[in-house]
Protein backbone atom coordinates (compact mmCIF):
# COMPACT_ATOMS: atom_id res chain seq x y z
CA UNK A 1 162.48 49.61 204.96
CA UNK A 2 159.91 51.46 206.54
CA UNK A 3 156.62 50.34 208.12
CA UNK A 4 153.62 52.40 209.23
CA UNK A 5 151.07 51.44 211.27
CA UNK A 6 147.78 53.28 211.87
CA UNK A 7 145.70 53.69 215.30
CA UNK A 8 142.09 55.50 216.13
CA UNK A 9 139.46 56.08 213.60
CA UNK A 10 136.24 53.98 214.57
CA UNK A 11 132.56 54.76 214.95
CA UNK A 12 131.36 58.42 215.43
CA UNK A 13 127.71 59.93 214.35
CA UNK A 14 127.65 62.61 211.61
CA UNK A 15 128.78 65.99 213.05
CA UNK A 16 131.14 64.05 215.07
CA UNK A 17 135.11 64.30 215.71
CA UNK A 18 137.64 61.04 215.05
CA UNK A 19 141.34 61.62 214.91
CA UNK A 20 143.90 59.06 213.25
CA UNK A 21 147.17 58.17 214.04
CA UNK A 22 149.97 56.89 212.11
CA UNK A 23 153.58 55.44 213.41
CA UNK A 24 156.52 54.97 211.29
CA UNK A 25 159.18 52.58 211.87
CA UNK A 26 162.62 51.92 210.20
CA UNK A 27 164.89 54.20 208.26
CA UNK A 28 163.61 56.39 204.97
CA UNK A 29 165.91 58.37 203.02
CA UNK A 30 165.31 62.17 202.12
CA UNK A 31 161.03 61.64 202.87
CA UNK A 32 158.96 64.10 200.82
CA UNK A 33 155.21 63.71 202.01
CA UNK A 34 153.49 62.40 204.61
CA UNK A 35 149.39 62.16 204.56
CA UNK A 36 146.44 60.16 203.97
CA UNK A 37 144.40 58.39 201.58
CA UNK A 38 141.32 56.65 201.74
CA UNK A 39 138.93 54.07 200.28
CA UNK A 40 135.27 53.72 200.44
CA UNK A 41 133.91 50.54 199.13
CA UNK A 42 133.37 50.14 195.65
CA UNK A 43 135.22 53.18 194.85
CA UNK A 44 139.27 53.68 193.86
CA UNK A 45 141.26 55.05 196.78
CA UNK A 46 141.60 58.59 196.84
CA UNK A 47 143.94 61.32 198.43
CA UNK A 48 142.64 63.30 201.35
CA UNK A 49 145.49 65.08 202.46
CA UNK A 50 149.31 65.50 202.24
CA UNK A 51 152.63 67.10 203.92
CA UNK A 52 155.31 68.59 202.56
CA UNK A 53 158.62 69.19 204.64
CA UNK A 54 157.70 72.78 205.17
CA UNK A 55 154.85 71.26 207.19
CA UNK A 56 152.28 72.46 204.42
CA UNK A 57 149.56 70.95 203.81
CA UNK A 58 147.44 70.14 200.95
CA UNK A 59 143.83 68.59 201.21
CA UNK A 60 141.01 67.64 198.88
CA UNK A 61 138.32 69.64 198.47
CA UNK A 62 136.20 67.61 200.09
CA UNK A 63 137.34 67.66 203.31
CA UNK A 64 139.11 71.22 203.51
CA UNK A 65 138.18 73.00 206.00
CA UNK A 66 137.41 70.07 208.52
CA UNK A 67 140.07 67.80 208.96
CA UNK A 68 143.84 68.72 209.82
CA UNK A 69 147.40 67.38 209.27
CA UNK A 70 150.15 67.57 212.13
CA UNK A 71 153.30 65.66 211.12
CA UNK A 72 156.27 65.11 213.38
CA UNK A 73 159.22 65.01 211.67
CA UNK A 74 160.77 64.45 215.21
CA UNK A 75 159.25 60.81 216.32
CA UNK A 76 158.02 59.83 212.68
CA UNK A 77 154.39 60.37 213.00
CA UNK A 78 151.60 61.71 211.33
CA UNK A 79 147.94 62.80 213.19
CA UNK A 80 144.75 63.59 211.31
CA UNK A 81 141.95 65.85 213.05
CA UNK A 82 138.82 65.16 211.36
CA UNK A 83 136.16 67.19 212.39
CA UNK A 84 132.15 67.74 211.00
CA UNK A 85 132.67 63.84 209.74
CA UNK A 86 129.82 63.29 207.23
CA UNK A 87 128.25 59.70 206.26
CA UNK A 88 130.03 60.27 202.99
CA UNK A 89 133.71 60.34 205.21
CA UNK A 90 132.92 56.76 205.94
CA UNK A 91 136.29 54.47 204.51
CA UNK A 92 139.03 53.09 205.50
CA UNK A 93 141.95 55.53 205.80
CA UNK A 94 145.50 54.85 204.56
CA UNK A 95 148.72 56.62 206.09
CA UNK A 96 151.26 56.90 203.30
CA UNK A 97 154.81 57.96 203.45
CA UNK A 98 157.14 59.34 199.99
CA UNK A 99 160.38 59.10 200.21
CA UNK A 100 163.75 58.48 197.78
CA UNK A 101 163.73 54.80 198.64
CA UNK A 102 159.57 54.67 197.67
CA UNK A 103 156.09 54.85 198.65
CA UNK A 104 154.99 53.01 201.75
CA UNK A 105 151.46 52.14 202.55
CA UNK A 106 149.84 51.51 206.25
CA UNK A 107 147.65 48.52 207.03
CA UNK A 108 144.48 51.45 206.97
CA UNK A 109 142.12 52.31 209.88
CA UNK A 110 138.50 52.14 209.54
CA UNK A 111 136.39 55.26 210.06
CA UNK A 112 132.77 54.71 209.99
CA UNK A 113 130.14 57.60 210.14
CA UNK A 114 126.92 57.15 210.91
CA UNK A 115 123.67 56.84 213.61
């Protein structure tokens, strides 16, 4: 079973920087993807961005270009960089693992842009 807990995000004006954090704990088989989602309210949860274990990355088009990846095969983490946030960034962010054994969801962070 694996858990995975987030840290950061918070309040930032638009323009602003935030990173988020993510922790995994326990034992995954064979893990495929590590990355984010995200959820505004009143809308479905959507992807923002996803590693592979070649360390690629893939991001939506909405945020390419501003926020970055780094995954740590190493200590089980994953770190997003978000930088230029826009009002429209505002959610609360999900760190998601894929592995053989399943999909595992964090608790989500809450990233809030705005003056």
């Amino acid at each position: 079973q694996v858990q995975l807990v987030e840290s950061g995000g918070g309040l930032v004006e638009p323009g602003g920087s935030l990173i988020v954090s993510c922790a995994a704990s326990g034992r995954a088989s064979s893990i495929y993807g590590m990355g984010w989602y995200r959820q505004a309210p009143g809308k479905q949860r959507e992807l923002v961005g996803v590693t592979v274990p070649d360390g690629t990355a893939n991001y939506a088009p909405s945020v390419s270009g501003r926020f970055t990846i780094y995954r740590d095969d190493c200590h089980h983490t994953v770190t997003m960089q978000m930088n230029s946030l826009r009002p429209e960034d505002t959610a609360t962010y999900y760190c998601v693992e894929d592995a053989a054994s399943g999909r595992y969801w964090g608790q989500g962070a809450q990233v809030t842009v705005s003056f």
